[in-house]
N, C-alpha and C. Protein backbone atom coordinates (compact mmCIF):
# COMPACT_ATOMS: atom_id res chain seq x y z
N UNK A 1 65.02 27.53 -90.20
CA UNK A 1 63.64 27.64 -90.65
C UNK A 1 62.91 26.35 -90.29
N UNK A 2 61.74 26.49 -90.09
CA UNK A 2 61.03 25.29 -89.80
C UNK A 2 59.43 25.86 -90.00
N UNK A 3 58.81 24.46 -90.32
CA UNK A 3 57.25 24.49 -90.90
C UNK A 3 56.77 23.42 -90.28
N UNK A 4 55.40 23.80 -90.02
CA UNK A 4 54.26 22.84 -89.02
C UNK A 4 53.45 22.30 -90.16
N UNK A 5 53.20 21.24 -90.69
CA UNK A 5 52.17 21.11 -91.15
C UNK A 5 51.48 19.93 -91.07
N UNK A 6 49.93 20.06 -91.40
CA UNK A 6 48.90 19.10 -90.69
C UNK A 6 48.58 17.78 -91.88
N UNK A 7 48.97 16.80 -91.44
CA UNK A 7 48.65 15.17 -92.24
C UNK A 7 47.61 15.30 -92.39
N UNK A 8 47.58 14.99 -93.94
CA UNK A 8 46.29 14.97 -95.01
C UNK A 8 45.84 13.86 -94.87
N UNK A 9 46.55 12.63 -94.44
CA UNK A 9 46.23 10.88 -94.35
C UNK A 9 45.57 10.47 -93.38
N UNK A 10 46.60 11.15 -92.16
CA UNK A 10 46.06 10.79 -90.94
C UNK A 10 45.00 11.62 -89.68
N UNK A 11 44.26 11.56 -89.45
CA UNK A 11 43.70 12.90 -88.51
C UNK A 11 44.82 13.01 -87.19
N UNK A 12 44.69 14.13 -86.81
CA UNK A 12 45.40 14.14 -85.38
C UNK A 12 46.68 14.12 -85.18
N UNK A 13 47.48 13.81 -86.57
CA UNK A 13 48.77 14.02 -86.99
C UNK A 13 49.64 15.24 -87.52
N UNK A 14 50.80 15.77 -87.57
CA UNK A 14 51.34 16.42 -87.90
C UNK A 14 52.68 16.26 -88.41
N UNK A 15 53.45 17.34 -89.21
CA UNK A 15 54.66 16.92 -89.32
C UNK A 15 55.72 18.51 -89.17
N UNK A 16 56.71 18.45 -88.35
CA UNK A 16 57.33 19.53 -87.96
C UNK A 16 58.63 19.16 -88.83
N UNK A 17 58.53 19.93 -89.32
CA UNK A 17 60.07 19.89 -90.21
C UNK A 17 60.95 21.26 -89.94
N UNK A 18 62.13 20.67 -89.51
CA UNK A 18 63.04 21.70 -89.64
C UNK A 18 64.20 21.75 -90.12
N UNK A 19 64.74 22.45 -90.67
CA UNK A 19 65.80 22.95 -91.90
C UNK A 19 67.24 23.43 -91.05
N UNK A 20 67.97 22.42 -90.67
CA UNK A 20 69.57 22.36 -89.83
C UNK A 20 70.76 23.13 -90.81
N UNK A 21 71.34 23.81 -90.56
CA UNK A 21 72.36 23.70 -91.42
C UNK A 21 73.23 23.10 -91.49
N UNK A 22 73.50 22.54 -90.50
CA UNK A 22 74.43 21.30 -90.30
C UNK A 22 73.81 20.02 -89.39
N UNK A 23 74.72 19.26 -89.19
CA UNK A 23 73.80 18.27 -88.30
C UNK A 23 74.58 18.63 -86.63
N UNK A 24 75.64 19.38 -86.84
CA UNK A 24 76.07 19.27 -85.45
C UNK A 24 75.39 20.74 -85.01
N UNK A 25 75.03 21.79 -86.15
CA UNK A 25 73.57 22.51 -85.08
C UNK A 25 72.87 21.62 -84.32
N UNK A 26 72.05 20.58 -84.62
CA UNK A 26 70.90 19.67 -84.56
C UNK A 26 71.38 19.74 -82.98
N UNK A 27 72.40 18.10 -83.38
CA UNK A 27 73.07 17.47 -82.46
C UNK A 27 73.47 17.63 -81.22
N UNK A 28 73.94 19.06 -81.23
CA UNK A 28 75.17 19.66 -80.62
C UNK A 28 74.74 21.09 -79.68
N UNK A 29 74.70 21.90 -80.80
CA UNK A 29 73.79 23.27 -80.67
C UNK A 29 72.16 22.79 -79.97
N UNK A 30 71.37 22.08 -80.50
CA UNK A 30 70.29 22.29 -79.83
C UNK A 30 70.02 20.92 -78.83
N UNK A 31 70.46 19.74 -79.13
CA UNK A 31 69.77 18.77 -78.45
C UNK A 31 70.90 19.29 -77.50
N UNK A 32 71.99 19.10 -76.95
CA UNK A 32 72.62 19.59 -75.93
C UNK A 32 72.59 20.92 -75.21
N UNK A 33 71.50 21.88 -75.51
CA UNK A 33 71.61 23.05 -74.93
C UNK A 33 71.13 22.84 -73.70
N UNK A 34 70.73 23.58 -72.73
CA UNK A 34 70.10 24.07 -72.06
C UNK A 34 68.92 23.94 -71.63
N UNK A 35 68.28 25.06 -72.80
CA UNK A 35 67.01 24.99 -72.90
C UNK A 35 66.25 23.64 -73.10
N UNK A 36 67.06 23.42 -74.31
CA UNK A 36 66.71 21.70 -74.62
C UNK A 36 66.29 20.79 -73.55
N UNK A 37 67.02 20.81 -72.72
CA UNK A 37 67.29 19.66 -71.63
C UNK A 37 66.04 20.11 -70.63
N UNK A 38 65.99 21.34 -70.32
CA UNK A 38 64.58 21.84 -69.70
C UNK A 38 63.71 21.25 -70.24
N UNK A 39 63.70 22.26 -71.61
CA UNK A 39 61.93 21.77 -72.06
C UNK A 39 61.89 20.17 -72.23
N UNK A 40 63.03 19.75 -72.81
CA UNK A 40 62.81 17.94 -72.59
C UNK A 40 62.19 17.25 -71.08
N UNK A 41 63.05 17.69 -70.36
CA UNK A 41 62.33 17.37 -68.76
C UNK A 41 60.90 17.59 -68.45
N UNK A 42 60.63 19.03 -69.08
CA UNK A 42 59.04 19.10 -68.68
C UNK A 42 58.00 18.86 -69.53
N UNK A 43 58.35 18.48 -70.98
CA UNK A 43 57.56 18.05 -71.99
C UNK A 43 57.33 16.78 -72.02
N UNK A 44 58.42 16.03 -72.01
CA UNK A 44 58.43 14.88 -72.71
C UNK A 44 57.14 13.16 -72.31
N UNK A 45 57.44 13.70 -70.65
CA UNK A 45 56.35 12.57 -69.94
C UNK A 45 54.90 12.76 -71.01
N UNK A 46 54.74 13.70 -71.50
CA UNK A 46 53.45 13.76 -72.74
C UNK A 46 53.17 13.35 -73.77
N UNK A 47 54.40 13.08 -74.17
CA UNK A 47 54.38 12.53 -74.98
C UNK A 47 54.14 10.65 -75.68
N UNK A 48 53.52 9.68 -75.45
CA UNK A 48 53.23 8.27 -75.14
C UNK A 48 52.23 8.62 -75.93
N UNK A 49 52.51 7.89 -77.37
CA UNK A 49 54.44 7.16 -77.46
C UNK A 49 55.00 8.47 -77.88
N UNK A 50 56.45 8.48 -77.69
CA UNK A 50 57.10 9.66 -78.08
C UNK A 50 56.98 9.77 -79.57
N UNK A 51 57.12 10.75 -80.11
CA UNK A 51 56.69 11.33 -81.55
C UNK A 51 57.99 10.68 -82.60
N UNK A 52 57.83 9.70 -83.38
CA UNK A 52 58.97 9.69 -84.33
C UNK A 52 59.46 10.67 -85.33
N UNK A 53 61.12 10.28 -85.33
CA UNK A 53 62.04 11.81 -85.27
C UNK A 53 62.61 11.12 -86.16
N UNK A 54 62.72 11.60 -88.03
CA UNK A 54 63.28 10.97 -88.98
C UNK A 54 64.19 11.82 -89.35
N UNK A 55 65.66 11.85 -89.90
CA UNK A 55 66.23 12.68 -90.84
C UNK A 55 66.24 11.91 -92.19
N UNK A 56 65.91 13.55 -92.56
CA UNK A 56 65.74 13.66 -94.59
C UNK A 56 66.72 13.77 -95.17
C-alpha cells in the first residue's frame, strides 16, 4: 500500500509513503528488479537534487 500526500509546510512538496512488508521486499524485491533499474535509468537525471528517501 502506498499514499501520495501534499506538504502542508512546504509548497511544491510532497510525501510518498509506502507500506513494505518487509525490508528485503524494499531492498531486494523492488530496488533490484528490473523494472526498477529501467525506470531508475530514465527517471532519475530529473530529479536535482534527488528526492530524500527516509525509513520510518
Amino acid at each position: 500500500m502506498h499514499q501520495l500526500k501534499k506538504c502542508i509546510e512546504k509548497e511544491n512538496k510532497h510525501i510518498l509513503l509506502v507500506n513494505w512488508e518487509t525490508i528485503e521486499d524494499h531492498e531486494i524485491g523492488f530496488r533490484k528488479s528490473g523494472e526498477y533499474q529501467e525506470w531508475k535509468a530514465l527517471l532519475h537525471h530529473f530529479n536535482d537534487p534527488f528526492p530524500a528517501v527516509k525509513a520510518l
